[in-house]
PDB file of N, CA and C in Angstrom:
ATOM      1  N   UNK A   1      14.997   7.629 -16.879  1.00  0.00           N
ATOM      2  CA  UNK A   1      13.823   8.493 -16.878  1.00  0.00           C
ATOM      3  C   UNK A   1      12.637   7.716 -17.439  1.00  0.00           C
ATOM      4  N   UNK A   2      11.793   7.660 -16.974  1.00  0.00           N
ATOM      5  CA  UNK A   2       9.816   6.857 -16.960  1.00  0.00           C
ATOM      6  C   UNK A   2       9.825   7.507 -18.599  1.00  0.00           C
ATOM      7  N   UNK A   3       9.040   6.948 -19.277  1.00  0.00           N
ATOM      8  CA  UNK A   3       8.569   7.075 -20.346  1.00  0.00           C
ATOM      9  C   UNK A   3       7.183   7.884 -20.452  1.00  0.00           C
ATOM     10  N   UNK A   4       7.245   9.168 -20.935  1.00  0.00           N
ATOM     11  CA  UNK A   4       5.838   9.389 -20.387  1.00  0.00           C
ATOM     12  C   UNK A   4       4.484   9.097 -21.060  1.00  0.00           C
ATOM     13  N   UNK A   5       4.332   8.473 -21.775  1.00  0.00           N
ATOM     14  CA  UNK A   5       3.213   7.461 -22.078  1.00  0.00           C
ATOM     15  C   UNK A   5       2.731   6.394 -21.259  1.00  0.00           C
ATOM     16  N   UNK A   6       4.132   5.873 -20.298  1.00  0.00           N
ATOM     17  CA  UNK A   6       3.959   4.853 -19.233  1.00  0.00           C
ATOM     18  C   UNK A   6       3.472   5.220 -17.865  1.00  0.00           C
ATOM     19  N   UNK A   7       3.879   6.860 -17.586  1.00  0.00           N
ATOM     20  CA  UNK A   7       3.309   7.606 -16.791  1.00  0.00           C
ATOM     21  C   UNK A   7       1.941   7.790 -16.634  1.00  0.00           C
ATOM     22  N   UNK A   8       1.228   8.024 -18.024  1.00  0.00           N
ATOM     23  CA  UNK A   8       0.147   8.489 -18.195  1.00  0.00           C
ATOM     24  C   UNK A   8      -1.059   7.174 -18.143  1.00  0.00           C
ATOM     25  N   UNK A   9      -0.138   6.239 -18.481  1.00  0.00           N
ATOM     26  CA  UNK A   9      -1.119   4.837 -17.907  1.00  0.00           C
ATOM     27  C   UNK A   9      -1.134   4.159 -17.090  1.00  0.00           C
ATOM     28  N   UNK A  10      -0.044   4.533 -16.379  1.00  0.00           N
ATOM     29  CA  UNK A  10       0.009   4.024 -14.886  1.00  0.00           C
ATOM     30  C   UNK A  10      -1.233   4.910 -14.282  1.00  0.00           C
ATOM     31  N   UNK A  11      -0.760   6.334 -14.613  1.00  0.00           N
ATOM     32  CA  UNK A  11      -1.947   7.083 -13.859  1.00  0.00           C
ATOM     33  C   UNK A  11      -3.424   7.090 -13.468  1.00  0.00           C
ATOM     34  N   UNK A  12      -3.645   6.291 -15.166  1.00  0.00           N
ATOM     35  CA  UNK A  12      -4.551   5.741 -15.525  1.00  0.00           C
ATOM     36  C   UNK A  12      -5.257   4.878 -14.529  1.00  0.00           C
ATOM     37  N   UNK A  13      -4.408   3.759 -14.549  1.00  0.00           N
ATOM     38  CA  UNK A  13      -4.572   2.451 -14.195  1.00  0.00           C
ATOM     39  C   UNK A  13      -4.949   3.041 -12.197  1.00  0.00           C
ATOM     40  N   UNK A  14      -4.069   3.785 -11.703  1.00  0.00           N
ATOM     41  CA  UNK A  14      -3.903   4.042 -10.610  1.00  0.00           C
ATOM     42  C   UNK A  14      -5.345   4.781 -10.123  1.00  0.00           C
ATOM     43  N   UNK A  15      -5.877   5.529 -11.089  1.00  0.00           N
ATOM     44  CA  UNK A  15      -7.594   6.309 -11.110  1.00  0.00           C
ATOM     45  C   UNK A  15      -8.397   5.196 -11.120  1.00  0.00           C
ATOM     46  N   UNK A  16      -8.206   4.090 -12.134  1.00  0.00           N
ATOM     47  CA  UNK A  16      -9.664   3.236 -12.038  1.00  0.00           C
ATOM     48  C   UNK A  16      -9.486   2.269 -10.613  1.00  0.00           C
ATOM     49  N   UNK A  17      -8.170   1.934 -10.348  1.00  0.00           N
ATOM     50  CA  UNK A  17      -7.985   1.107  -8.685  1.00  0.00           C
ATOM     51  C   UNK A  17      -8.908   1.941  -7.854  1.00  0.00           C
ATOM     52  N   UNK A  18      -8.331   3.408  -7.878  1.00  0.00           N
ATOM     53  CA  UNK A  18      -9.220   4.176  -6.716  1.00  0.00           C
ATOM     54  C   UNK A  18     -10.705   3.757  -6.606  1.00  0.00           C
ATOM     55  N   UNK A  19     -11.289   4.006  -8.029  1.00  0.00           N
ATOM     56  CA  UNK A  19     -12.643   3.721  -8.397  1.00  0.00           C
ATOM     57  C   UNK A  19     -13.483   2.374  -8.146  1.00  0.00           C
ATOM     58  N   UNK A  20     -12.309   1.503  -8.395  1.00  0.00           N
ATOM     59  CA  UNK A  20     -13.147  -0.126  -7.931  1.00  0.00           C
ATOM     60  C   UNK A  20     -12.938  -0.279  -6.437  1.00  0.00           C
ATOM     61  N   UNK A  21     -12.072   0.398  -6.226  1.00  0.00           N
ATOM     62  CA  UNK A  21     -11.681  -0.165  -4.577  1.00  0.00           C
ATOM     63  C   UNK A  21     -12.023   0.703  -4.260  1.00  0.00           C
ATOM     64  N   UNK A  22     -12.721   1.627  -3.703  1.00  0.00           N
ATOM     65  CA  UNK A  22     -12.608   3.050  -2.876  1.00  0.00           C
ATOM     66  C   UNK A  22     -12.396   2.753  -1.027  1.00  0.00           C
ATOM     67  N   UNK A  23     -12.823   1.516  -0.364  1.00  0.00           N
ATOM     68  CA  UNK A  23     -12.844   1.042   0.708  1.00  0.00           C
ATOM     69  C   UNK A  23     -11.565   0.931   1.050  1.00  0.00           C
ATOM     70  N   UNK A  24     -10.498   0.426  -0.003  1.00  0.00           N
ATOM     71  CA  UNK A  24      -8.971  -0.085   0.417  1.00  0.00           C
ATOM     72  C   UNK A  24      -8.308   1.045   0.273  1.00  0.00           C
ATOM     73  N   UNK A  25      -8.830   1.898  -0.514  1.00  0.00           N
ATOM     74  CA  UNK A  25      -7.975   3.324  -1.179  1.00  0.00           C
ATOM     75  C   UNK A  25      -8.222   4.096   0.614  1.00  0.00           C
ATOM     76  N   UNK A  26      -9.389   4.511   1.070  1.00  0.00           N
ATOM     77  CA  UNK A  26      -9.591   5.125   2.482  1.00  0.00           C
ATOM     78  C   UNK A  26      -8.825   4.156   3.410  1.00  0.00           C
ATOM     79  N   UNK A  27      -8.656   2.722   3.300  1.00  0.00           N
ATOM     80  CA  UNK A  27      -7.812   2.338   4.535  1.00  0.00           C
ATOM     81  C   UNK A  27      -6.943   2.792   4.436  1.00  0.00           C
ATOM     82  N   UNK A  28      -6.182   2.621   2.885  1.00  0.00           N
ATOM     83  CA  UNK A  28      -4.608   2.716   3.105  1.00  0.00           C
ATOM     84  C   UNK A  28      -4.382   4.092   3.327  1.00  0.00           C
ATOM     85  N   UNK A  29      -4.689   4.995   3.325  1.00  0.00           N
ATOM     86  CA  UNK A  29      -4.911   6.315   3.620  1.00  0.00           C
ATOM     87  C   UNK A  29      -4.704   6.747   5.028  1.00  0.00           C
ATOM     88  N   UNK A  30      -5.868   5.898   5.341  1.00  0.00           N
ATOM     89  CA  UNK A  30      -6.136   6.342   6.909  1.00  0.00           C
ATOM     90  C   UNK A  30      -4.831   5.669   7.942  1.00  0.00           C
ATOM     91  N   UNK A  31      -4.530   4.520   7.200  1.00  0.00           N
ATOM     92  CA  UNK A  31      -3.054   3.834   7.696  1.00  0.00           C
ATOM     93  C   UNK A  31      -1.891   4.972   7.828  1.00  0.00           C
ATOM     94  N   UNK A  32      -1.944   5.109   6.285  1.00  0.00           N
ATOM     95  CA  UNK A  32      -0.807   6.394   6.029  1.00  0.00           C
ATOM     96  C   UNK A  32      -0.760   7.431   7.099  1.00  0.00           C
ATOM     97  N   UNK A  33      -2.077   8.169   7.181  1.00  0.00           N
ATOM     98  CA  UNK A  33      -2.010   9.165   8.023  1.00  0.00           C
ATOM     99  C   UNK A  33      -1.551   9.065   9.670  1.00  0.00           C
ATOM    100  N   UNK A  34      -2.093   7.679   9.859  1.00  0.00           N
ATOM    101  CA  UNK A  34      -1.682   7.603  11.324  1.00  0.00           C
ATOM    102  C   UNK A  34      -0.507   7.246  11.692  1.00  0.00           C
ATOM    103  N   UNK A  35       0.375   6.475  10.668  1.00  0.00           N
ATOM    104  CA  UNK A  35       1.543   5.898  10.499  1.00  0.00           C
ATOM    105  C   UNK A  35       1.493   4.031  11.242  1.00  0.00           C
ATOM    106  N   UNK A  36       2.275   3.996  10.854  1.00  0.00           N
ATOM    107  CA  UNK A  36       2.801   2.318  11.663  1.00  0.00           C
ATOM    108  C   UNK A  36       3.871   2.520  12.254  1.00  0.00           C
ATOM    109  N   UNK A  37       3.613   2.510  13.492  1.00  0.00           N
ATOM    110  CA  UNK A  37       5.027   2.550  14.732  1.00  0.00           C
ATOM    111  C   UNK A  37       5.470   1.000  14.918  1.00  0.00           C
ATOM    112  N   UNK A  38       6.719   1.498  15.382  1.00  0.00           N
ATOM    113  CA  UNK A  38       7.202  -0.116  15.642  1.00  0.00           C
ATOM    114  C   UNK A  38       6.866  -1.129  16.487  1.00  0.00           C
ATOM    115  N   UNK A  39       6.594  -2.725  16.075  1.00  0.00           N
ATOM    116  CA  UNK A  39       5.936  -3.495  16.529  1.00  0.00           C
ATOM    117  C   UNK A  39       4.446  -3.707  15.996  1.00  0.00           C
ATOM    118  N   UNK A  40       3.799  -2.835  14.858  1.00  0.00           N
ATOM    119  CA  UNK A  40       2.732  -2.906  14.646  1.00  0.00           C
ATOM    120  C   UNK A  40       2.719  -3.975  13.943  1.00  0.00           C
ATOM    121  N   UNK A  41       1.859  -4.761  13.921  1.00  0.00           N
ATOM    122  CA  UNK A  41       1.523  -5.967  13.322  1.00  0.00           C
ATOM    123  C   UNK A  41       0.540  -6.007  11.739  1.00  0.00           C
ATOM    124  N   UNK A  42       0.983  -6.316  11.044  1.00  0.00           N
ATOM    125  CA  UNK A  42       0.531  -6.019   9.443  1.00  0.00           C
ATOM    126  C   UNK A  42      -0.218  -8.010   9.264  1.00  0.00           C
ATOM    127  N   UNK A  43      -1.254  -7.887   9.098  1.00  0.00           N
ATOM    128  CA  UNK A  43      -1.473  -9.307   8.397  1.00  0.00           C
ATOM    129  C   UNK A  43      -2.615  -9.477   7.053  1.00  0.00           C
ATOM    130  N   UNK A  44      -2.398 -10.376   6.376  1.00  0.00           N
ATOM    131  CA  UNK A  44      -2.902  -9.913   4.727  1.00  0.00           C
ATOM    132  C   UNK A  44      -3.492 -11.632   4.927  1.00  0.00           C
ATOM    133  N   UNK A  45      -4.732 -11.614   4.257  1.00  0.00           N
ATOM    134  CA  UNK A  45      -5.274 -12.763   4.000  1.00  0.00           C
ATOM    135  C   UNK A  45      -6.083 -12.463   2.426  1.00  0.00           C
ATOM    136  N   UNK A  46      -5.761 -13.677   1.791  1.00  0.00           N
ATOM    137  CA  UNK A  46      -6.136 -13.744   0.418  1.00  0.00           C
ATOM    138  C   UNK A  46      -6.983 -14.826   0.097  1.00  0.00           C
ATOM    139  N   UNK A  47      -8.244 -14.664  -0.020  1.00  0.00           N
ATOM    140  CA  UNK A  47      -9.062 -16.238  -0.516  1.00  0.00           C
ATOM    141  C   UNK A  47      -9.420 -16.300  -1.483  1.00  0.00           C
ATOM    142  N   UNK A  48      -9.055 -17.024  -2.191  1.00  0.00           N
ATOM    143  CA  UNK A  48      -9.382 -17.016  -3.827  1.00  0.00           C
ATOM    144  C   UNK A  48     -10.670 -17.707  -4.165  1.00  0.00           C
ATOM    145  N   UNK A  49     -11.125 -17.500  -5.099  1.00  0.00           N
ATOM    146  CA  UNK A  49     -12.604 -17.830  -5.609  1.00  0.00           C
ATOM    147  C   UNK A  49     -13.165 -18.826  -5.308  1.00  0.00           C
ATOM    148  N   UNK A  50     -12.766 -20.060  -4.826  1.00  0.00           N
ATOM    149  CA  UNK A  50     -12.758 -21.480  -4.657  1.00  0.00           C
ATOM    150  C   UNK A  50     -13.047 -21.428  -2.728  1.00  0.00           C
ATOM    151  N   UNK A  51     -12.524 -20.204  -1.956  1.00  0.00           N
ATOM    152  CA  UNK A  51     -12.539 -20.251  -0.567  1.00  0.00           C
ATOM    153  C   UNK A  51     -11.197 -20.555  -0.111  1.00  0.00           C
ATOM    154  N   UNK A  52      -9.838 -21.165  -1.025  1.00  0.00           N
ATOM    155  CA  UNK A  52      -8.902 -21.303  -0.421  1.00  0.00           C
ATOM    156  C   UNK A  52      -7.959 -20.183   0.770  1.00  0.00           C
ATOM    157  N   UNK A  53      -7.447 -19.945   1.636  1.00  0.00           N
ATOM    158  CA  UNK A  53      -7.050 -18.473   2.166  1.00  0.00           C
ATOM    159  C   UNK A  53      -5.572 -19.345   2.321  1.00  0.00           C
ATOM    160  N   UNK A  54      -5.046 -18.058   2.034  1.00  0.00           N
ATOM    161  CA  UNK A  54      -4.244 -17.745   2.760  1.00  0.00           C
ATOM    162  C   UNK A  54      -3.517 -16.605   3.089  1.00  0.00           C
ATOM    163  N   UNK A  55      -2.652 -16.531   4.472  1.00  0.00           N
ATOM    164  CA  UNK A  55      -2.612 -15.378   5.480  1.00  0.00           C
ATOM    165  C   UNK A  55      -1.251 -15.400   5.804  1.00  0.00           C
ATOM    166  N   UNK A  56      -0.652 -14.099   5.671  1.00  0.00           N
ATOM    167  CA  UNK A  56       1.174 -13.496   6.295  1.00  0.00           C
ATOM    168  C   UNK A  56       0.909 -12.627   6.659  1.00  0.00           C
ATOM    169  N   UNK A  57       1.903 -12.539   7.870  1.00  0.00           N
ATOM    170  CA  UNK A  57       1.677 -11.124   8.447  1.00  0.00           C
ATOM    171  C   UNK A  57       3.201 -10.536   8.749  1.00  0.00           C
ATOM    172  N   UNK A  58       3.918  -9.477   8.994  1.00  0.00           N
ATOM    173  CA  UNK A  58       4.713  -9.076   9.860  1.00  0.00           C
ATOM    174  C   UNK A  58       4.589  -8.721  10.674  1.00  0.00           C
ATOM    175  N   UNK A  59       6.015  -7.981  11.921  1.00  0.00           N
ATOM    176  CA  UNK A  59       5.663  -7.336  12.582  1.00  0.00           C
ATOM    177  C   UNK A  59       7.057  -5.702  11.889  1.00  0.00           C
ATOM    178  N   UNK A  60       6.046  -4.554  11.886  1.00  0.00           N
ATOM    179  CA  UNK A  60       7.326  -3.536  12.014  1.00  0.00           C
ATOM    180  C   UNK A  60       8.287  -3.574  12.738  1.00  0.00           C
ATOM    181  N   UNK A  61       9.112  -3.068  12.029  1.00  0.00           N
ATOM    182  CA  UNK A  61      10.604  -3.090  12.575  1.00  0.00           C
ATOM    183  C   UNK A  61      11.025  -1.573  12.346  1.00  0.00           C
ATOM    184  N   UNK A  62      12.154  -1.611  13.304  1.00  0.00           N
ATOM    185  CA  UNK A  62      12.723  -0.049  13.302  1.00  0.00           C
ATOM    186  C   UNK A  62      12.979   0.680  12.017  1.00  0.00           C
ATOM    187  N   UNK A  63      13.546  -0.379  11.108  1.00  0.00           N
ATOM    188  CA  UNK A  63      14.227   0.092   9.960  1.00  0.00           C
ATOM    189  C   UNK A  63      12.719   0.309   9.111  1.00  0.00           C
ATOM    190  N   UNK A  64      11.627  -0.767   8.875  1.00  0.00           N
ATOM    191  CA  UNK A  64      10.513  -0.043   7.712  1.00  0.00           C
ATOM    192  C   UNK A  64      10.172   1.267   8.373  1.00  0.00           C
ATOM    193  N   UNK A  65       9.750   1.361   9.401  1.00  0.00           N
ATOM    194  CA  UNK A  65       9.657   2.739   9.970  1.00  0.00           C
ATOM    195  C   UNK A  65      10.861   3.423   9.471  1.00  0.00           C
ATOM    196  N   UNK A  66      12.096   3.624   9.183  1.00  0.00           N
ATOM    197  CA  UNK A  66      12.992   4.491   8.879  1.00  0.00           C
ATOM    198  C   UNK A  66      12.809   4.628   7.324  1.00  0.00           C
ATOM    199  N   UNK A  67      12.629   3.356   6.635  1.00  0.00           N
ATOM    200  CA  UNK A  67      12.114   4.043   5.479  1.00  0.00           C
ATOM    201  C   UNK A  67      11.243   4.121   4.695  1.00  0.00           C
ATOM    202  N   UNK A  68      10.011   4.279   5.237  1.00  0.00           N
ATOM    203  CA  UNK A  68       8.714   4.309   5.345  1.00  0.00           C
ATOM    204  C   UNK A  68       8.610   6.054   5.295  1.00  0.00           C
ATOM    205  N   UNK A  69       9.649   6.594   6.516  1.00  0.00           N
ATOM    206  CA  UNK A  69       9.901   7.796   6.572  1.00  0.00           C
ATOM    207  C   UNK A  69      10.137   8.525   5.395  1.00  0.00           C
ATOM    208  N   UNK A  70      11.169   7.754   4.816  1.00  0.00           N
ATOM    209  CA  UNK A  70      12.291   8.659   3.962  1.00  0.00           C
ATOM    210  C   UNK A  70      11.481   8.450   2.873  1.00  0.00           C
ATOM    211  N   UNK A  71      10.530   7.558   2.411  1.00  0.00           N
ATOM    212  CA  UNK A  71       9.382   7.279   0.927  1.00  0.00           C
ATOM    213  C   UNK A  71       8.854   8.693   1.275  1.00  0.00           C
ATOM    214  N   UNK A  72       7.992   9.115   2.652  1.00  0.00           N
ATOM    215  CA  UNK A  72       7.137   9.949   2.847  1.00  0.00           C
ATOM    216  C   UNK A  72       7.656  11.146   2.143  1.00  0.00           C
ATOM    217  N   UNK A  73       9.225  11.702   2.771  1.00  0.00           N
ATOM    218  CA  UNK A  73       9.954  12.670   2.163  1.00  0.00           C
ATOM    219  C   UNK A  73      10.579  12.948   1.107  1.00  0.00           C
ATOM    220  N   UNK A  74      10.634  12.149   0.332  1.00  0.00           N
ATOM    221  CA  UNK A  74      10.934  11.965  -1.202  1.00  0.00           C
ATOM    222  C   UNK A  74       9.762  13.149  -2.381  1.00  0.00           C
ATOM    223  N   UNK A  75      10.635  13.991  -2.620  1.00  0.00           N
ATOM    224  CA  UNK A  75       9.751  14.910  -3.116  1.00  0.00           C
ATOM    225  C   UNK A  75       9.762  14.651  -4.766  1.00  0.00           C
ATOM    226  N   UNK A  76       8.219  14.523  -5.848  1.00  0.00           N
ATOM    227  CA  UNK A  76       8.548  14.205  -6.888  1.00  0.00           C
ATOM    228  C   UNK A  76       9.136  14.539  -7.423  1.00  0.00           C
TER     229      UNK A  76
END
């Protein structure tokens, strides 16, 4: 069982993300809502302060879709 002091600062922590990011908070959202069917292609690029990047991507598979599902239905 979570500690609930650790709860309450995660929560924390999880309010000010919303607040600095609000752009990534509406993607991932808008992702969520539409879902990722299989074959969708996910790619992440990271450039760090200097300009270095770098970029991974997947592709979905049957199974993250299966439990991608079952996260959705997981009731707290």
């Amino acid at each position: 069982m979570p500690n609930p002091a650790d709860i309450i600062k995660l929560m924390g922590m999880k309010n000010r993300f919303e607040k600095d990011h609000p752009k990534m908070v509406s993607f991932i959202k808008a992702m969520a809502a539409q879902g990722l069917p299989e074959d969708t292609v996910i790619e992440i690029t990271v450039t760090s302060p200097e300009g270095a990047k770098q970029t991974a991507n997947m592709k979905v598979l049957a199974s993250d879709v299966e439990m991608l599902n079952q996260l959705k239905n997981m009731k707290p």
